[in-house]
C-alpha atoms as a PDB file:
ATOM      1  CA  UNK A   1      13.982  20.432  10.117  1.00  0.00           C
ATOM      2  CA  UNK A   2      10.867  20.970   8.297  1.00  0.00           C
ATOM      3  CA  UNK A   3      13.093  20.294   5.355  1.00  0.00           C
ATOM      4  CA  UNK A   4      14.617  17.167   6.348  1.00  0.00           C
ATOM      5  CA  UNK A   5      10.944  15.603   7.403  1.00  0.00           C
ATOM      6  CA  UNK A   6       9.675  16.231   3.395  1.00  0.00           C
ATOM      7  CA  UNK A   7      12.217  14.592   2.331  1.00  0.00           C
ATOM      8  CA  UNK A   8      11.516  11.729   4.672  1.00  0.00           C
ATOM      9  CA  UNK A   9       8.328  11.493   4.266  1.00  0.00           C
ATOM     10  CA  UNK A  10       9.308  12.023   0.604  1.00  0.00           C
ATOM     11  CA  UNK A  11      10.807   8.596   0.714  1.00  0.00           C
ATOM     12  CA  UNK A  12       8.534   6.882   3.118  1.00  0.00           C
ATOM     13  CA  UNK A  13       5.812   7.320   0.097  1.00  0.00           C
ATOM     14  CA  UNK A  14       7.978   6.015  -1.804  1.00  0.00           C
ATOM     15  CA  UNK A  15       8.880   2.554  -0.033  1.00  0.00           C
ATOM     16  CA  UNK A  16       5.191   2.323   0.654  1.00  0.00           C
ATOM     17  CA  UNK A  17       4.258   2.284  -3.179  1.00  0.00           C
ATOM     18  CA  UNK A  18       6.714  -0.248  -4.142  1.00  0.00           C
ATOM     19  CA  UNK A  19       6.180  -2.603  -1.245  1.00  0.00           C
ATOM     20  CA  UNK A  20       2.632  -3.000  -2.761  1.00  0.00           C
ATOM     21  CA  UNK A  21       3.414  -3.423  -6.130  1.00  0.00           C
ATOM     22  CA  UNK A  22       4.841  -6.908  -7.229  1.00  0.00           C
ATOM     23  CA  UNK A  23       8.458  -7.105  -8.578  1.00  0.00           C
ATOM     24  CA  UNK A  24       9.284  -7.885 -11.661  1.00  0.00           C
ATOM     25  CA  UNK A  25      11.713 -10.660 -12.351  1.00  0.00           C
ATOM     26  CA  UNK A  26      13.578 -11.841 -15.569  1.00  0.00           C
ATOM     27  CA  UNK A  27      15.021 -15.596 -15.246  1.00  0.00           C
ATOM     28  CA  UNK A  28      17.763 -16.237 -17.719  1.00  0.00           C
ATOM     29  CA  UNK A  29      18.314 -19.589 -18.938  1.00  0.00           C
ATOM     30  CA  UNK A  30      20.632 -21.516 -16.958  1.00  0.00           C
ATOM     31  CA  UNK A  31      24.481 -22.555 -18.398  1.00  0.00           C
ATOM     32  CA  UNK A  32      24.928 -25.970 -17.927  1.00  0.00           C
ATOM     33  CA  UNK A  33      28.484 -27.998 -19.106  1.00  0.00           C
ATOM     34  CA  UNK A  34      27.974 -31.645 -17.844  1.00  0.00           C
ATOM     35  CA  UNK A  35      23.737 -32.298 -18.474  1.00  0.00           C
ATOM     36  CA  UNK A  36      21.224 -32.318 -21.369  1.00  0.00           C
ATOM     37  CA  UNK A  37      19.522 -28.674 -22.165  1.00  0.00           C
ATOM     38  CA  UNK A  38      16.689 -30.533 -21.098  1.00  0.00           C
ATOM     39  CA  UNK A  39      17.712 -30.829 -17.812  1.00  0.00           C
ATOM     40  CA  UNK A  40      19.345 -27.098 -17.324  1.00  0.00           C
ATOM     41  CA  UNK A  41      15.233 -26.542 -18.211  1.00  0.00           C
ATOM     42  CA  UNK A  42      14.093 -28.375 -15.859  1.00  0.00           C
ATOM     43  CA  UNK A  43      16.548 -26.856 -12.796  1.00  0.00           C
ATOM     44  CA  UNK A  44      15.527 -23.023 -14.364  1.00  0.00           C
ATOM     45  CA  UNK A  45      11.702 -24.152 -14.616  1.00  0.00           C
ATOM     46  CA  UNK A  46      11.931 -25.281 -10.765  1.00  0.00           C
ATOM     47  CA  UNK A  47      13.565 -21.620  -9.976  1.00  0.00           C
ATOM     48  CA  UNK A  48      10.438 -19.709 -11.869  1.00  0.00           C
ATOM     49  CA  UNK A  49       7.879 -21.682 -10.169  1.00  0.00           C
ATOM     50  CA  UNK A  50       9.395 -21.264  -6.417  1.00  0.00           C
ATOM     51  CA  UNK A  51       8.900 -17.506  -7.834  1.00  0.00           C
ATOM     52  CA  UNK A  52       5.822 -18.025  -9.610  1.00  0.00           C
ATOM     53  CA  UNK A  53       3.862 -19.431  -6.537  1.00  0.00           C
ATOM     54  CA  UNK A  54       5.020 -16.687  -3.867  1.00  0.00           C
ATOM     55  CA  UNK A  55       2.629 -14.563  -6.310  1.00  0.00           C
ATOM     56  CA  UNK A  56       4.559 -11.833  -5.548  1.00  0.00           C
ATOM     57  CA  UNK A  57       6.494 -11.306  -8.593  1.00  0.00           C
ATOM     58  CA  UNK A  58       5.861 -10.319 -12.185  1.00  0.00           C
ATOM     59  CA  UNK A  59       7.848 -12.775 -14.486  1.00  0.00           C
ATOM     60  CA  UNK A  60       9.257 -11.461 -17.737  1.00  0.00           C
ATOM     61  CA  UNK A  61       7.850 -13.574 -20.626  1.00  0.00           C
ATOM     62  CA  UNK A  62      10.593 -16.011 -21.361  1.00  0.00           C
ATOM     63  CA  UNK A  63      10.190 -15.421 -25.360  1.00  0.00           C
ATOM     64  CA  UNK A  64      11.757 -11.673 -24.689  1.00  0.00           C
ATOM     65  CA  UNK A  65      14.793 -12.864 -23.518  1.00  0.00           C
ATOM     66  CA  UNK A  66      15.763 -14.222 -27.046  1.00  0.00           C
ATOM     67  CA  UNK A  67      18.581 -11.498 -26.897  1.00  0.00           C
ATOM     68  CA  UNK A  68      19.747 -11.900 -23.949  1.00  0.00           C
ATOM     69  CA  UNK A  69      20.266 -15.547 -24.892  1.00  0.00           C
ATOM     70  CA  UNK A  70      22.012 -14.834 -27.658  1.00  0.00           C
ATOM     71  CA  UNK A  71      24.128 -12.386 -26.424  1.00  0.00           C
ATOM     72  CA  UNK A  72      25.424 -14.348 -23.473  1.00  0.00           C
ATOM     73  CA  UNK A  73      26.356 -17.460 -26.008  1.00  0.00           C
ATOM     74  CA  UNK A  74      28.137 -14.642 -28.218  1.00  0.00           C
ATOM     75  CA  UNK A  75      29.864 -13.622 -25.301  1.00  0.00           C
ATOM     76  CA  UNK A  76      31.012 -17.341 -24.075  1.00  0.00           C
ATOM     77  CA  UNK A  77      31.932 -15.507 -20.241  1.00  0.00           C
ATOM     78  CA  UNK A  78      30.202 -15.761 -16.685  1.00  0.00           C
ATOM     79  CA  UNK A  79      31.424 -12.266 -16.270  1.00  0.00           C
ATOM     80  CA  UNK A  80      28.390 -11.401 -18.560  1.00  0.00           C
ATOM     81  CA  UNK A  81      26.363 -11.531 -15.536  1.00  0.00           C
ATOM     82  CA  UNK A  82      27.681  -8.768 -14.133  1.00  0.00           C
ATOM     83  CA  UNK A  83      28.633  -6.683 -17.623  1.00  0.00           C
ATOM     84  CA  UNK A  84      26.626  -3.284 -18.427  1.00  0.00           C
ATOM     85  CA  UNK A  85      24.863  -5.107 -21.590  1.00  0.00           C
ATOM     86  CA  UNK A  86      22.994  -7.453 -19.280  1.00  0.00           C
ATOM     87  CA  UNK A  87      22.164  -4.599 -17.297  1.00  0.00           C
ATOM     88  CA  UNK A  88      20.641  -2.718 -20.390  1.00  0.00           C
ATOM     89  CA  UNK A  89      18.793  -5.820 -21.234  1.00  0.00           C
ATOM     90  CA  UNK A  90      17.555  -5.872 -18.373  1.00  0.00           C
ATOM     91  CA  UNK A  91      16.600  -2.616 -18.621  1.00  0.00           C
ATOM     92  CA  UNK A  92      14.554  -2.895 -21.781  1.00  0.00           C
ATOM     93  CA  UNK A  93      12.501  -6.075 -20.462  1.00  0.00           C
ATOM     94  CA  UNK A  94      11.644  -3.568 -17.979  1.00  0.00           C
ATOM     95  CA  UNK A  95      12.825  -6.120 -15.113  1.00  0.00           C
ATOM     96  CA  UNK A  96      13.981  -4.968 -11.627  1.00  0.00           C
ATOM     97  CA  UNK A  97      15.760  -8.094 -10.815  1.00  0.00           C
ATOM     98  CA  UNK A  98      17.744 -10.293 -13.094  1.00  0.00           C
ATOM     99  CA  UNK A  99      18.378 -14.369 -11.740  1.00  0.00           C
ATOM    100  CA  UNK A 100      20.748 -16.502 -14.123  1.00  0.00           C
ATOM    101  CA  UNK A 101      21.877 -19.800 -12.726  1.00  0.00           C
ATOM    102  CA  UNK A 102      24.712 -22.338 -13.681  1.00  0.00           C
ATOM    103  CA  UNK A 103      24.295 -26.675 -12.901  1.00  0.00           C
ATOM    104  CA  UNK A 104      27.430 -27.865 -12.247  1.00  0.00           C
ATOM    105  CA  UNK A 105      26.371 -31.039 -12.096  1.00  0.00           C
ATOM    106  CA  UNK A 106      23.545 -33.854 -12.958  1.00  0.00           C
ATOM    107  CA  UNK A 107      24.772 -37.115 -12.250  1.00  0.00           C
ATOM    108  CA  UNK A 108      22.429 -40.116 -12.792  1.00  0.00           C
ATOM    109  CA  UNK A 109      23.330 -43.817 -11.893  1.00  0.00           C
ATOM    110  CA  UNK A 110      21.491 -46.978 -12.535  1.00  0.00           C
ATOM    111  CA  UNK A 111      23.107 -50.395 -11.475  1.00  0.00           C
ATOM    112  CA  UNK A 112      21.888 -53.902 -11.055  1.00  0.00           C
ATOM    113  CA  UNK A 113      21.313 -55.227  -7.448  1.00  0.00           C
ATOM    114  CA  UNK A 114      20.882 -58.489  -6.027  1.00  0.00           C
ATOM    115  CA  UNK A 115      18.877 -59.516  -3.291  1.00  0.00           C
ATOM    116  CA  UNK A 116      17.759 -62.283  -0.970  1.00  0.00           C
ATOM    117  CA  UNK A 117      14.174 -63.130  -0.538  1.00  0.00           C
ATOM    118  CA  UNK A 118      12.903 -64.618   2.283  1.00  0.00           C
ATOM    119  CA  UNK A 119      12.645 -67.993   1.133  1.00  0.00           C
ATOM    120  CA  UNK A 120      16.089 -67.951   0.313  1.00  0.00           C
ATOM    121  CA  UNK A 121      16.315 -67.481  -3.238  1.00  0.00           C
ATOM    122  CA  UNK A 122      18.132 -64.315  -4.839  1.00  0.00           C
ATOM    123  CA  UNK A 123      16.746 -61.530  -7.583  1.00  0.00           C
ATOM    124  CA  UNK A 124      18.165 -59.309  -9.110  1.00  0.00           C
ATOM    125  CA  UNK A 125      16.761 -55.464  -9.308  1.00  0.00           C
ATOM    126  CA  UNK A 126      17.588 -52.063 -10.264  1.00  0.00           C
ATOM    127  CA  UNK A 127      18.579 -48.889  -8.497  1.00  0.00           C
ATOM    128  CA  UNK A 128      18.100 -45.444 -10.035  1.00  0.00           C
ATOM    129  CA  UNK A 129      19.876 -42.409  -8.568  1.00  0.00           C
ATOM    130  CA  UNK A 130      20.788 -38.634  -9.321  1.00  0.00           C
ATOM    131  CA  UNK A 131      22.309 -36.129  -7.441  1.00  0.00           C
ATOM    132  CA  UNK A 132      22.354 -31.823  -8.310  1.00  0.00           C
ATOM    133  CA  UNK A 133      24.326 -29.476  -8.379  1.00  0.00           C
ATOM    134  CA  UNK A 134      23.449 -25.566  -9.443  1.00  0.00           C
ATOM    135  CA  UNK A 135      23.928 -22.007  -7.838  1.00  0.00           C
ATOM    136  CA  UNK A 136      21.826 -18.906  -9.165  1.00  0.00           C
ATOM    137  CA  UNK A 137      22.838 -15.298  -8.623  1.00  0.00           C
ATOM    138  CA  UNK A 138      20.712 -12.469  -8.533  1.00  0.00           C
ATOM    139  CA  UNK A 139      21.645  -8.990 -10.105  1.00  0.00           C
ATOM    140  CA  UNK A 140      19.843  -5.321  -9.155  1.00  0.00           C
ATOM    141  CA  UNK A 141      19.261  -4.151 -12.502  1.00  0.00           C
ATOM    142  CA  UNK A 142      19.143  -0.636 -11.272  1.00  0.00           C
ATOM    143  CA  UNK A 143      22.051  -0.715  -9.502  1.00  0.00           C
ATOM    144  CA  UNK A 144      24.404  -3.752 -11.255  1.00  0.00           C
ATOM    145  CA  UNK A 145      25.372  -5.345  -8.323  1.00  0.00           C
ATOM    146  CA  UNK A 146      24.712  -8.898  -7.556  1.00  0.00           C
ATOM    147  CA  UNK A 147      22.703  -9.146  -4.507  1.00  0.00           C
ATOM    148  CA  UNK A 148      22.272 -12.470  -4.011  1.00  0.00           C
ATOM    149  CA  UNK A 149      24.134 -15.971  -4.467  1.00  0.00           C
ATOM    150  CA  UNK A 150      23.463 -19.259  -3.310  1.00  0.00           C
ATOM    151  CA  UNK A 151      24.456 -22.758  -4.421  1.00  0.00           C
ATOM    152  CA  UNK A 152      22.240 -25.819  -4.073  1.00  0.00           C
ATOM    153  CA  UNK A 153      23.316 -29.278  -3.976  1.00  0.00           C
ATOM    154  CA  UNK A 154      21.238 -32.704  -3.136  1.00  0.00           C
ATOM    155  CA  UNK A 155      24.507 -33.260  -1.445  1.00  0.00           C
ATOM    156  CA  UNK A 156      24.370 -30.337   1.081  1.00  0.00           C
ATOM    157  CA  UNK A 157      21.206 -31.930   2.183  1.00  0.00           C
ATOM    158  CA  UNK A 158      22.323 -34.968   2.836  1.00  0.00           C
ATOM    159  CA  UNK A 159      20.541 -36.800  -0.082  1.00  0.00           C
ATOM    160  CA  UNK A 160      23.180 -38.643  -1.966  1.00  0.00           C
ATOM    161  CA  UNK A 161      20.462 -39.925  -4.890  1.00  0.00           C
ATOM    162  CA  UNK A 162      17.165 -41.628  -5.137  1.00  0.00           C
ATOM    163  CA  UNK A 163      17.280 -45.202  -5.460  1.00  0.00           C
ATOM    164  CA  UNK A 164      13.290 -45.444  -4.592  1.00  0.00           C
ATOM    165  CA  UNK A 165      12.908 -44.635  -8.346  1.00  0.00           C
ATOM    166  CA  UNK A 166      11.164 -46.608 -11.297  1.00  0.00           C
ATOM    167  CA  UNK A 167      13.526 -45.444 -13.991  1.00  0.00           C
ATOM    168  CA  UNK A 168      15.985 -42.516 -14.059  1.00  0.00           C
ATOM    169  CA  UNK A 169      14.037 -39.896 -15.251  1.00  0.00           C
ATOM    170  CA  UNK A 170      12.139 -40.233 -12.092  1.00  0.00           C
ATOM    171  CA  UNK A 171      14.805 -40.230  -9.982  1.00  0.00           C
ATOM    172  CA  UNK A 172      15.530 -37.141 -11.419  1.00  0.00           C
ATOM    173  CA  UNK A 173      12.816 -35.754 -10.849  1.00  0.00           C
ATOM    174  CA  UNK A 174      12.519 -36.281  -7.158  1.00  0.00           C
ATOM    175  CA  UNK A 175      16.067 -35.527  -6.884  1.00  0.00           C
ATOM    176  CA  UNK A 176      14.980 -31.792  -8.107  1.00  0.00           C
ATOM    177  CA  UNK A 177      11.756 -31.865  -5.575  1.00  0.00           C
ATOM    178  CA  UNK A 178      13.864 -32.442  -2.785  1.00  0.00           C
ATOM    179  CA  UNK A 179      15.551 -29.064  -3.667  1.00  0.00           C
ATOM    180  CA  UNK A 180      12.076 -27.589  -3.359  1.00  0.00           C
ATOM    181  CA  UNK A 181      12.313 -26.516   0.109  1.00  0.00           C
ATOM    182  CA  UNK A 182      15.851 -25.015  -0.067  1.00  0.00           C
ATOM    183  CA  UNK A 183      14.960 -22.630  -2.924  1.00  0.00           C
ATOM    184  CA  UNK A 184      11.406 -21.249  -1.074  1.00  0.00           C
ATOM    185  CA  UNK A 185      13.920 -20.640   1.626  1.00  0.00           C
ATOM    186  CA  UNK A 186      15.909 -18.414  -1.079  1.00  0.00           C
ATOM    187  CA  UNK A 187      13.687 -16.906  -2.333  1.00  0.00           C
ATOM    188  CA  UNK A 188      11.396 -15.729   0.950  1.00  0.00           C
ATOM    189  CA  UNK A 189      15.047 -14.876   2.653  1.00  0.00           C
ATOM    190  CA  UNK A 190      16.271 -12.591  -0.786  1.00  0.00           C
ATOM    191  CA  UNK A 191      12.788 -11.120  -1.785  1.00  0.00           C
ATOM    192  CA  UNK A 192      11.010 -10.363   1.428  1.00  0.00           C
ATOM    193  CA  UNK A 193       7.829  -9.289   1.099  1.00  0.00           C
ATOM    194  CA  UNK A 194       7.141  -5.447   2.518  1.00  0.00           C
ATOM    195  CA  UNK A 195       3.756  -4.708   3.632  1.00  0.00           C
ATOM    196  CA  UNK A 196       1.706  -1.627   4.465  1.00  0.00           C
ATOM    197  CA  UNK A 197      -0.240  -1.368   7.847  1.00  0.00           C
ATOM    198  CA  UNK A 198      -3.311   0.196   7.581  1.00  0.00           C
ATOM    199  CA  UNK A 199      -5.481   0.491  10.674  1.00  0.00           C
ATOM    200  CA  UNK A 200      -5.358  -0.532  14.226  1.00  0.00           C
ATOM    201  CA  UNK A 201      -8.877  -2.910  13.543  1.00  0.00           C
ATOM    202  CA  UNK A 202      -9.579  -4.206  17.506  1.00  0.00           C
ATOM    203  CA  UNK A 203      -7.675  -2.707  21.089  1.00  0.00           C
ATOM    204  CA  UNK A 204      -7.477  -5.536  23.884  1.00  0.00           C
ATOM    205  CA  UNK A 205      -8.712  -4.381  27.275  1.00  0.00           C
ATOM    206  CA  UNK A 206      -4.992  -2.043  28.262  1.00  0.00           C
ATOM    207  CA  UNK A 207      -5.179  -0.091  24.347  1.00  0.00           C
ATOM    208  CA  UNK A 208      -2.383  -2.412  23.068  1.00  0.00           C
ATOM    209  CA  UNK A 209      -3.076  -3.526  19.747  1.00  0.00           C
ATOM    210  CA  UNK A 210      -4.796  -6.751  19.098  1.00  0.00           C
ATOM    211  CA  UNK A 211      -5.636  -7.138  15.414  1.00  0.00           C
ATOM    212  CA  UNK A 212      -4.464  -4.705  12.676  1.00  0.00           C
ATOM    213  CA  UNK A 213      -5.205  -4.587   8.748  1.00  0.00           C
ATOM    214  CA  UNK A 214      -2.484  -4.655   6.354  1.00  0.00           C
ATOM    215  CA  UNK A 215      -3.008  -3.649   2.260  1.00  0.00           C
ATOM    216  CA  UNK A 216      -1.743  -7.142   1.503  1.00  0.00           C
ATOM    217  CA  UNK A 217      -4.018 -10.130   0.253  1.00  0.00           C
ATOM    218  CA  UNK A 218      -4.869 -12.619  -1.900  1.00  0.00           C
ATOM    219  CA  UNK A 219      -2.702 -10.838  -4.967  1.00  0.00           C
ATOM    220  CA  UNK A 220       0.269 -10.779  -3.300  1.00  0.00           C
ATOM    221  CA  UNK A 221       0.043 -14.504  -1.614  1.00  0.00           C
ATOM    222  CA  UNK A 222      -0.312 -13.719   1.470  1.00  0.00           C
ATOM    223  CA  UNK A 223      -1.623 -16.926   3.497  1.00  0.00           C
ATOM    224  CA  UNK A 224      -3.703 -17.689   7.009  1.00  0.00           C
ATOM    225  CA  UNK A 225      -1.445 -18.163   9.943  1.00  0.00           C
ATOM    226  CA  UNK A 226       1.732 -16.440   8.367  1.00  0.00           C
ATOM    227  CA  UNK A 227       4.033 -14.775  10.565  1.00  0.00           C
ATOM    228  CA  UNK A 228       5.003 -11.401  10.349  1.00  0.00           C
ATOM    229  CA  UNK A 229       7.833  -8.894  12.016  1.00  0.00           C
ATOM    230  CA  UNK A 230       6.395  -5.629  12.447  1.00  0.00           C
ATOM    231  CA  UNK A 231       8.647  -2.818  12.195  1.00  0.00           C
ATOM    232  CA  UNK A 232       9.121   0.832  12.598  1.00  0.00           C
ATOM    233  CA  UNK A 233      10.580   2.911   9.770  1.00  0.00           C
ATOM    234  CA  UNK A 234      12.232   6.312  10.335  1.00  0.00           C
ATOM    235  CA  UNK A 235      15.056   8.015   8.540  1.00  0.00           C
ATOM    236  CA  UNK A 236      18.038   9.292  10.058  1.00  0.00           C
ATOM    237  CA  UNK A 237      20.896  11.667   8.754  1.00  0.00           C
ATOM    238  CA  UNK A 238      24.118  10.648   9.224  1.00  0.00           C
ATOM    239  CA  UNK A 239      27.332  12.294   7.961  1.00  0.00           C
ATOM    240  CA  UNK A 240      24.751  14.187   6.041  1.00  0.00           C
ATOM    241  CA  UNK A 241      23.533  11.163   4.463  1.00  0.00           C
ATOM    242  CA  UNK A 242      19.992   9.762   4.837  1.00  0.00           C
ATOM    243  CA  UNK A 243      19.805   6.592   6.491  1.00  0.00           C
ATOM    244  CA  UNK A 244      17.123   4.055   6.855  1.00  0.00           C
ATOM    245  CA  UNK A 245      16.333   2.514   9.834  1.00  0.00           C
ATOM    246  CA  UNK A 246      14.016  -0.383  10.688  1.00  0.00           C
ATOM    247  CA  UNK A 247      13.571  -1.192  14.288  1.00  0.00           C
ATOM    248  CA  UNK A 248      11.308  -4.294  15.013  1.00  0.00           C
ATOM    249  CA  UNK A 249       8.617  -3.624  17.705  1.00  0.00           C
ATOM    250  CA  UNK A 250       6.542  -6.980  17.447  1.00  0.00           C
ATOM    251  CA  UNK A 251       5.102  -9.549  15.718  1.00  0.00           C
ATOM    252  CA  UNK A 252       1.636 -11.009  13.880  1.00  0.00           C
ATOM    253  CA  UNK A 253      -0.055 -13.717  12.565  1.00  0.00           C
ATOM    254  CA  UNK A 254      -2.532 -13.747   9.764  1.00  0.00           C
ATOM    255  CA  UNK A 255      -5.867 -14.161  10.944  1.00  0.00           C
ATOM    256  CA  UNK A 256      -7.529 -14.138   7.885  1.00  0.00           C
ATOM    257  CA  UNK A 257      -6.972 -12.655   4.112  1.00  0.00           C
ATOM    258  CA  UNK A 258     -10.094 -10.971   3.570  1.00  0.00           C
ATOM    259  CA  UNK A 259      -9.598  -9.989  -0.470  1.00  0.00           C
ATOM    260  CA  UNK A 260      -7.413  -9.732  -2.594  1.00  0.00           C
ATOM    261  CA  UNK A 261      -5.723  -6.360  -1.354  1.00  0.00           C
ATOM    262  CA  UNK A 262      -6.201  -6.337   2.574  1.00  0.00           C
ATOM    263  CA  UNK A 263      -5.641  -8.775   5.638  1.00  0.00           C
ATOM    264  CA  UNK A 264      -6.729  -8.955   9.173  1.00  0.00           C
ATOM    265  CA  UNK A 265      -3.850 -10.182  11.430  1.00  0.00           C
ATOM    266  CA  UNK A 266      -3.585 -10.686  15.589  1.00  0.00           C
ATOM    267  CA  UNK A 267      -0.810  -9.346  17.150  1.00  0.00           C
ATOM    268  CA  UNK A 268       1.329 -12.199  18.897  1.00  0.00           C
ATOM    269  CA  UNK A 269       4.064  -9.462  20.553  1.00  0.00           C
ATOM    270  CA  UNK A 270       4.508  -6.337  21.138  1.00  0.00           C
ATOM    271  CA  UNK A 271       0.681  -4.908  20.984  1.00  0.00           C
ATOM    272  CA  UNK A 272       1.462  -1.587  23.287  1.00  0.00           C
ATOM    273  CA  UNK A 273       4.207  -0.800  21.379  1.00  0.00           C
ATOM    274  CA  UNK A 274       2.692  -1.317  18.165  1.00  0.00           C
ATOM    275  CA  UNK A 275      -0.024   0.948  19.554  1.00  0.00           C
ATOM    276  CA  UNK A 276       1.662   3.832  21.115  1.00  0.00           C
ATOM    277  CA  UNK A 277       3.681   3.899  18.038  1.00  0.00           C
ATOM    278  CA  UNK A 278       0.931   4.407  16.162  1.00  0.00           C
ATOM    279  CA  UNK A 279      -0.483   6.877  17.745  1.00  0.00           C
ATOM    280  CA  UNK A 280       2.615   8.635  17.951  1.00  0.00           C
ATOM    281  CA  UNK A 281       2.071   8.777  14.074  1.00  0.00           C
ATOM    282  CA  UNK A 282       4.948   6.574  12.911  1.00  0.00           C
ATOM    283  CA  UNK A 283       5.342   4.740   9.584  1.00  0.00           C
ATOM    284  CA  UNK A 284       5.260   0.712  11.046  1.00  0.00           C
ATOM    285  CA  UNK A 285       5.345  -1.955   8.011  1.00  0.00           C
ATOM    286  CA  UNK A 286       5.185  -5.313   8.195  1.00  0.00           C
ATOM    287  CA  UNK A 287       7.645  -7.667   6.794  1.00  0.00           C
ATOM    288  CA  UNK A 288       7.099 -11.636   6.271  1.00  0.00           C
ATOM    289  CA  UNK A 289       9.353 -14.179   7.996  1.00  0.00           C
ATOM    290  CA  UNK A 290      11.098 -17.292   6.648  1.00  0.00           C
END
């Protein structure tokens, strides 16, 4: 027993360094048949900047991934993604997560219009639309497996193309911003972020627990009023076989990021729980919500 509680404790340690340390994320550059390079830059760009802003990921310089560029046109195959060379680039950028994306589609549309005033008379105008298409996959360089795909479409969201547009550059544009809010969703449901509770900081009046601090701040984007799951982590051996097990006990709400390591958050559910756990000396993390 002793035994089996090193090595789970061994591994506890473990998760609890990494979930403090930011990822590190290599975006290739997107394959695109039916657009301009310009705008397969433009889709990509989007991707590293729904990344970029989460501040919870290191990006790999884009002017190491010459290689990797090259290789994949050398190779002319989407099965690249998944082949053991990408994997060894990946490797070498020193990347934990790979994301390559294809557009399927940018179609743009401007027409002539006509109109009638209200005095009777007609005038002619101009509509400007676009509507994407793209889907990114993300690969586990240690492992080489894809863990993640997702297409996007203006489509799916019911926005057929932007007509409210001065030219179609700009429809464009806010064709791509409307995607905005689909890939945060992506991104916060693929790359939660793990977090570390420190302390029980305040005790309401029955010892539950009413505000905790967590080894997350500023660095790591972590924002006033965001929710939180707080969990329990144990290990259990099954089949001989170690097992992770997370088993949600409540929730919080950032009260306030006080630096840039270390927040203060109130407890919205579970605060006896969270407290008797404690006590109990269990590992509890905290993991964001989206």
């Amino acid at each position: 027993m002793k035994k089996i509680f090193l090595i789970a404790t061994i591994l506890f340690n473990y998760l609890y360094c990494i979930s403090q340390e930011k990822q590190s994320i290599a975006v290739l550059p997107f394959t695109y048949s039916s657009c301009t390079n310009a705008d397969a830059h433009s889709i990509s760009e989007n991707v590293v900047n729904a990344l970029v802003k989460t501040k919870r990921f290191n990006i790999v310089d884009r002017t190491k991934m010459d290689e990797i560029n090259k290789e994949k046109n050398l190779q002319k195959s989407e099965a690249f993604m998944d082949g053991d060379a990408l994997v060894e680039q990946g490797k070498s950028l020193g990347a934990q997560f790979l994301v390559s994306g294809t557009v399927s589609s940018v179609v743009k549309n401007s027409q002539w219009k006509t109109r009638t005033k209200t005095d009777g008379s007609t005038e002619n105008y101009q509509t400007h639309e676009c509507s994407i298409s793209f889907s990114c996959k993300v690969l586990d360089v240690e492992t080489g497996q894809i863990v993640s795909s997702e297409a996007f479409s203006t489509n799916a969201n019911g926005l057929l193309g932007i007509s409210f547009a001065n030219n179609i550059e700009e429809a464009f544009g806010k064709s791509l911003r409307s995607l905005s809010a689909a890939i945060d969703a992506w991104v916060g449901k693929n790359f939660p972020l793990v977090i570390n509770l420190v302390e029980i900081s305040e005790k309401d009046k029955k010892g539950g627990a009413s505000k905790i601090l967590i080894s997350a701040g500023s660095d790591l984007g972590v924002a006033k009023n965001e929710k939180l799951k707080v969990v329990e982590i144990s290990f259990i051996e099954v089949n001989g076989q170690k097992k992770e097990r997370r088993k949600e006990i409540g929730e919080a709400k950032v009260s306030s990021v006080d630096d840039a390591n270390f927040s203060t958050c109130s407890i919205t559910s579970g605060a006896a729980e969270i407290a008797q756990r404690i006590d109990a000396g269990a590992k509890l993390m905290l993991v964001t919500i989206k």
